[in-house]
C-alpha atoms as a PDB file:
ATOM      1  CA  UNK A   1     -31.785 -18.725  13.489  1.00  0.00           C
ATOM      2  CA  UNK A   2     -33.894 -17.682  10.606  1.00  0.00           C
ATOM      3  CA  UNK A   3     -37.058 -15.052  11.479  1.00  0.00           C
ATOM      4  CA  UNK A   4     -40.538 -16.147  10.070  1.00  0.00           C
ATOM      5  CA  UNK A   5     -41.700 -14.370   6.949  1.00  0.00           C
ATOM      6  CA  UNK A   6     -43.961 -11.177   8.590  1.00  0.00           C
ATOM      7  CA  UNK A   7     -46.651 -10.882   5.666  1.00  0.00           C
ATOM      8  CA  UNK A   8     -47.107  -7.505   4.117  1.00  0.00           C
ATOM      9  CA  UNK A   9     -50.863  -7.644   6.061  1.00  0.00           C
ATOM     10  CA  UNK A  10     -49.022  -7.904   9.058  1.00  0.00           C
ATOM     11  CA  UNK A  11     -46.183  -4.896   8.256  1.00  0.00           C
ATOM     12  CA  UNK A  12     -49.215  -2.707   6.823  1.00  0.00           C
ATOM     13  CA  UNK A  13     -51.003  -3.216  10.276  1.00  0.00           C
ATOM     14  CA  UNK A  14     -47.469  -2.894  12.539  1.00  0.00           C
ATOM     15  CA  UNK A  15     -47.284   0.561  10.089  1.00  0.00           C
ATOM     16  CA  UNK A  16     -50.256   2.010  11.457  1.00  0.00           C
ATOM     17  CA  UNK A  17     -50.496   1.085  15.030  1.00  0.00           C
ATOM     18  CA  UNK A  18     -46.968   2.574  14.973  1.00  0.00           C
ATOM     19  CA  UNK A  19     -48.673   5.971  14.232  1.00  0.00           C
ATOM     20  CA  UNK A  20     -51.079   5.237  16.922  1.00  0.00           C
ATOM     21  CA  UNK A  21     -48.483   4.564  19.251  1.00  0.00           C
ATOM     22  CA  UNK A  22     -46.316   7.642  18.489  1.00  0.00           C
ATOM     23  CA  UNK A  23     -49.016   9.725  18.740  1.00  0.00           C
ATOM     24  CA  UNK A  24     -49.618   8.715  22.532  1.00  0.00           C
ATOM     25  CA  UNK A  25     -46.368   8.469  23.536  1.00  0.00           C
ATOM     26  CA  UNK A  26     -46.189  12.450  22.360  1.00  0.00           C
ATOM     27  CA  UNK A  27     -49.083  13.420  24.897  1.00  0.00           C
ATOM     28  CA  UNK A  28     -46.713  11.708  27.241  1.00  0.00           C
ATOM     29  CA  UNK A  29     -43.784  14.040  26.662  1.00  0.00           C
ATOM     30  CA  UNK A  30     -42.032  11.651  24.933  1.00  0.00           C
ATOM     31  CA  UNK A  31     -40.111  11.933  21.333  1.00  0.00           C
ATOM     32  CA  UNK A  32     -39.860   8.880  19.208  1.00  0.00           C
ATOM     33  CA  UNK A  33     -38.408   7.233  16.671  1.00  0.00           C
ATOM     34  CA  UNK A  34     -39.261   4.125  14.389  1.00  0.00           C
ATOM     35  CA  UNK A  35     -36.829   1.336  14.095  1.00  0.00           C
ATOM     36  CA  UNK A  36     -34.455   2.329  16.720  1.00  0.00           C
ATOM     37  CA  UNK A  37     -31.250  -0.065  16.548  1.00  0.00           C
ATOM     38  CA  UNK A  38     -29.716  -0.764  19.909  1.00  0.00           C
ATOM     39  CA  UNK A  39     -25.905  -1.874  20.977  1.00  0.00           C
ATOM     40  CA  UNK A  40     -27.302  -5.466  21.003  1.00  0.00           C
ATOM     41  CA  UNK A  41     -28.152  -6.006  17.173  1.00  0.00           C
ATOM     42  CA  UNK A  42     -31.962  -5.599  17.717  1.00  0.00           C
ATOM     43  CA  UNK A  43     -34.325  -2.715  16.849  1.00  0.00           C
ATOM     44  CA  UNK A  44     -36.984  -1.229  18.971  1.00  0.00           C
ATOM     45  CA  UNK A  45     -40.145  -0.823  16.724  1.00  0.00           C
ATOM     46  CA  UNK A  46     -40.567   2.448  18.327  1.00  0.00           C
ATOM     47  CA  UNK A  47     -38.058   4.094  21.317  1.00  0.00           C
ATOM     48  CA  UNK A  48     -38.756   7.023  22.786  1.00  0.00           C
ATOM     49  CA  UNK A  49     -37.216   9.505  25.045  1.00  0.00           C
ATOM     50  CA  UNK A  50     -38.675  12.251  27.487  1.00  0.00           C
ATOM     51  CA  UNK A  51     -37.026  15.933  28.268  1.00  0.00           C
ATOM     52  CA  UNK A  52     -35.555  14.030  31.324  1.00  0.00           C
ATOM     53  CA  UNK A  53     -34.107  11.457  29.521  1.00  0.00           C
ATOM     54  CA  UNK A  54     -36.754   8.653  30.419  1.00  0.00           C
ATOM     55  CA  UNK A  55     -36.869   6.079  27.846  1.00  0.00           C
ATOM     56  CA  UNK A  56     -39.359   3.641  26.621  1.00  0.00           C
ATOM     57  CA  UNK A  57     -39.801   0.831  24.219  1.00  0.00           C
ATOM     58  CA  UNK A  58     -42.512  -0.073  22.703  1.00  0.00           C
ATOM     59  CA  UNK A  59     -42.752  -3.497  20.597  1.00  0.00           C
ATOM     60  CA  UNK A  60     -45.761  -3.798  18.213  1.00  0.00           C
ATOM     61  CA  UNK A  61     -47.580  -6.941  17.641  1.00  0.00           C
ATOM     62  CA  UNK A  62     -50.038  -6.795  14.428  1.00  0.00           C
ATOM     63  CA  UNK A  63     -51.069 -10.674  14.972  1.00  0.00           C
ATOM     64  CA  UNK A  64     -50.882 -13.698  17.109  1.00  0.00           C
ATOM     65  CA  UNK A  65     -48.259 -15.136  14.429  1.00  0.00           C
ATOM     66  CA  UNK A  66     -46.387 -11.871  15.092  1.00  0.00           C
ATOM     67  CA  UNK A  67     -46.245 -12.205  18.586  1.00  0.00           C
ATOM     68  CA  UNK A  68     -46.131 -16.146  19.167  1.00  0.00           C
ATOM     69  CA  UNK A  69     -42.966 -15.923  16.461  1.00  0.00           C
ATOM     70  CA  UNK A  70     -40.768 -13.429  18.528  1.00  0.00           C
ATOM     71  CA  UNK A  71     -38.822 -14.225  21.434  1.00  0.00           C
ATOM     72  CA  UNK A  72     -36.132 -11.585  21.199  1.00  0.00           C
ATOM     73  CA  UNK A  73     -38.403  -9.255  23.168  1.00  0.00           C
ATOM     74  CA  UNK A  74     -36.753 -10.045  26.226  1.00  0.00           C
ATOM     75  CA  UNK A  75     -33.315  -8.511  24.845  1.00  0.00           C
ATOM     76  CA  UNK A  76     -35.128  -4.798  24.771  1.00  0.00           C
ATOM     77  CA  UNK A  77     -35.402  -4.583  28.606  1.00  0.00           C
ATOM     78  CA  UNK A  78     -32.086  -3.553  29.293  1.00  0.00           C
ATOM     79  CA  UNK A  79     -32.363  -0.252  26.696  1.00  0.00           C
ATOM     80  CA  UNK A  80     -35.230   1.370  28.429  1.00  0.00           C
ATOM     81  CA  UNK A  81     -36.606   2.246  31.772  1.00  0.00           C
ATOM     82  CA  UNK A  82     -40.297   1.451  30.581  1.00  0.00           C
ATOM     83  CA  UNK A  83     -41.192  -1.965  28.236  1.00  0.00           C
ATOM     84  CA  UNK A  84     -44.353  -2.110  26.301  1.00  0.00           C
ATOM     85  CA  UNK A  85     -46.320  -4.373  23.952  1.00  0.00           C
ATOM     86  CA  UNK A  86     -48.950  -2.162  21.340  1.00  0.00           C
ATOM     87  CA  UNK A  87     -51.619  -4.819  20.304  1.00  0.00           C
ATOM     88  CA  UNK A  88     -55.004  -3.666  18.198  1.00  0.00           C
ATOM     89  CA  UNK A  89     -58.185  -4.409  19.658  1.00  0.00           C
ATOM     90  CA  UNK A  90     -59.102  -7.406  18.607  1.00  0.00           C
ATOM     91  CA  UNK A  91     -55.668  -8.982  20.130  1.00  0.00           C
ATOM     92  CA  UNK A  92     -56.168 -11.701  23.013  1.00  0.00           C
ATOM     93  CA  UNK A  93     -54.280  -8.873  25.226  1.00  0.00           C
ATOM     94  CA  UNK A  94     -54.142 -11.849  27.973  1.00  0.00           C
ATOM     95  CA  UNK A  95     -51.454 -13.441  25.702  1.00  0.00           C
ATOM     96  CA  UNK A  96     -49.262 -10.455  26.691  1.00  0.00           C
ATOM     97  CA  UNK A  97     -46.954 -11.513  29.790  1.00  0.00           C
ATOM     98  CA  UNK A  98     -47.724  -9.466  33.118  1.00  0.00           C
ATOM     99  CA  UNK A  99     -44.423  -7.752  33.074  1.00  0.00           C
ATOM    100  CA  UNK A 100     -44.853  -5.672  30.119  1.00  0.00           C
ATOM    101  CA  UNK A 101     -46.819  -2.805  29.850  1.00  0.00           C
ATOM    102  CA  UNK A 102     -49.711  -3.137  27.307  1.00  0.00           C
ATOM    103  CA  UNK A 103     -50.966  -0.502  25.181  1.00  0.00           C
ATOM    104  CA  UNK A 104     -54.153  -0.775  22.703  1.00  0.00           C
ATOM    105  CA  UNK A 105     -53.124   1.205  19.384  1.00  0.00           C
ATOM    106  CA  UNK A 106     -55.021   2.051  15.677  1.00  0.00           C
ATOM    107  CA  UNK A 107     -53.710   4.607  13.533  1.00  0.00           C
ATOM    108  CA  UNK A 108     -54.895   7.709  14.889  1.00  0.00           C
ATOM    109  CA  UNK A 109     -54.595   7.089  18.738  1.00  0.00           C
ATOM    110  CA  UNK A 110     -53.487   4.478  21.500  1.00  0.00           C
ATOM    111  CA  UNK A 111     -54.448   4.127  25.338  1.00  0.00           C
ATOM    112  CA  UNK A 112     -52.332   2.734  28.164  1.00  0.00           C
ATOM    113  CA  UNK A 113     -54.116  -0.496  29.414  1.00  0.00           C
ATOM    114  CA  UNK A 114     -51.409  -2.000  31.681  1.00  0.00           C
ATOM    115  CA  UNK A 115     -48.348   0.253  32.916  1.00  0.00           C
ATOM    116  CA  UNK A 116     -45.042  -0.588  32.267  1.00  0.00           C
ATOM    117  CA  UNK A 117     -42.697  -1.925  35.683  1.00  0.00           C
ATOM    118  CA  UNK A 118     -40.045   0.518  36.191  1.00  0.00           C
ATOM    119  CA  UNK A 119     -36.285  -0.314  35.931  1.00  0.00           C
ATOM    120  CA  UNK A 120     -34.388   2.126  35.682  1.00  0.00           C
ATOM    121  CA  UNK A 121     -31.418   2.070  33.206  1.00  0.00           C
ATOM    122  CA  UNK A 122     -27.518   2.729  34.561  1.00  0.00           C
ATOM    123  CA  UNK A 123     -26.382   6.462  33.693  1.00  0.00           C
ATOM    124  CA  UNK A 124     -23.628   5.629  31.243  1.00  0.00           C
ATOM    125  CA  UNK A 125     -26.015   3.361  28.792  1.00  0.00           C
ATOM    126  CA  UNK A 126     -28.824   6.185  29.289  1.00  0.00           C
ATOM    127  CA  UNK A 127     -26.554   8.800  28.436  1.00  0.00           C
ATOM    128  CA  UNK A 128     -25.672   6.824  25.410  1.00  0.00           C
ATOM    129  CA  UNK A 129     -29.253   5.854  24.177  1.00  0.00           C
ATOM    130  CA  UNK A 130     -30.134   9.342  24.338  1.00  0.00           C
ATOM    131  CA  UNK A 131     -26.807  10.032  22.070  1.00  0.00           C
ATOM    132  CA  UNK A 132     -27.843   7.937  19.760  1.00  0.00           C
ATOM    133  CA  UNK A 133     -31.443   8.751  19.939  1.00  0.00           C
ATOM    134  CA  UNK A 134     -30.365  12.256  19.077  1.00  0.00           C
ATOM    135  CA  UNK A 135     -28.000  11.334  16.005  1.00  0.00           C
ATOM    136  CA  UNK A 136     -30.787   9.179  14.385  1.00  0.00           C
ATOM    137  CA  UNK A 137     -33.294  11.701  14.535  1.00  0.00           C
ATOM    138  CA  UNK A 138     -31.078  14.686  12.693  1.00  0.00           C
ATOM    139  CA  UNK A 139     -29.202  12.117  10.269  1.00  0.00           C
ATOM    140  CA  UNK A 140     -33.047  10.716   9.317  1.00  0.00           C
ATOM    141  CA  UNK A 141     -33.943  14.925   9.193  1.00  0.00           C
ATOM    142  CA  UNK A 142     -31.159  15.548   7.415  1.00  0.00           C
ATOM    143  CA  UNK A 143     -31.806  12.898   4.913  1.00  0.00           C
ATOM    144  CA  UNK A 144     -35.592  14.380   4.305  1.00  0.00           C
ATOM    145  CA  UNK A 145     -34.081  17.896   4.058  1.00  0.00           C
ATOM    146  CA  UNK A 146     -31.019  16.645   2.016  1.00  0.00           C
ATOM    147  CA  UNK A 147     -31.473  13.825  -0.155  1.00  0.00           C
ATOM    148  CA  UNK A 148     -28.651  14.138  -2.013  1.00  0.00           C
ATOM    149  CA  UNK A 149     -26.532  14.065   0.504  1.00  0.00           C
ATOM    150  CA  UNK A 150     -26.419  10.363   0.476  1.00  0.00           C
ATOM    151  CA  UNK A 151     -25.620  10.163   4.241  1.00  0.00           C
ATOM    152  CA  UNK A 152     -26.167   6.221   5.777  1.00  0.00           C
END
């Protein structure tokens, strides 16, 4: 099935509630990373991991077309132990299902409106989200510290 066009207002806007969003999830405790792919084909707009290998998703909505046009949101919940939508302020938040988290996001901060439900992942997938977690990050470091390298 084809995805709807996302308009560069929309990516611009997902860009910097993204910063937002990181930002929080760091007073948390949490790394993150942008554009996480998972085992299933998706890719978590941002994924992030604590020191004790909690992990979190959190899938950014810029609009109401942005939101209303994505079902595959569903498929995240089994790669993380915490789920969460980041809307702006001016998003109808009640749009966002009751078992999701909900977090309000700019560009410079975000705030926890709505806790996450907690299901905890199986060891063996955790243990392999955090490998991959941890390859991502140093190939993507690597790649700002080498560029020549031309690693994928």
């Amino acid at each position: 099935m084809l995805q709807p066009e996302i308009s560069m207002a929309d990516e611009r806007a997902a860009a910097r509630l993204c910063r937002g969003v990181r930002r929080l999830l760091w007073t948390l405790g949490y790394a993150s990373l942008p554009e996480f792919p998972l085992a299933n084909g998706r890719r978590a707009d941002v994924f992030g991991v604590t020191g004790g290998s909690e992990i979190a998703i959190v899938e950014i909505k810029s609009s109401i077309a942005d939101f209303r046009a994505d079902s595959k949101w569903t498929e995240y919940r089994g790669f993380c132990d915490a789920f969460f939508f980041a809307v702006d302020d001016t998003f109808p938040t009640e749009l966002i299902p009751e078992a999701c988290g909900l977090i309000v996001a700019d560009a410079f901060a975000a705030e926890i409106v709505r806790g996450s439900p907690i299901e905890r992942l199986a060891g063996a997938r955790r243990k392999s989200l955090v490998a991959a977690f941890g390859q991502l990050a140093a190939g993507r470091l690597h790649r700002i510290e080498d560029p020549m390298l031309g690693i994928g």
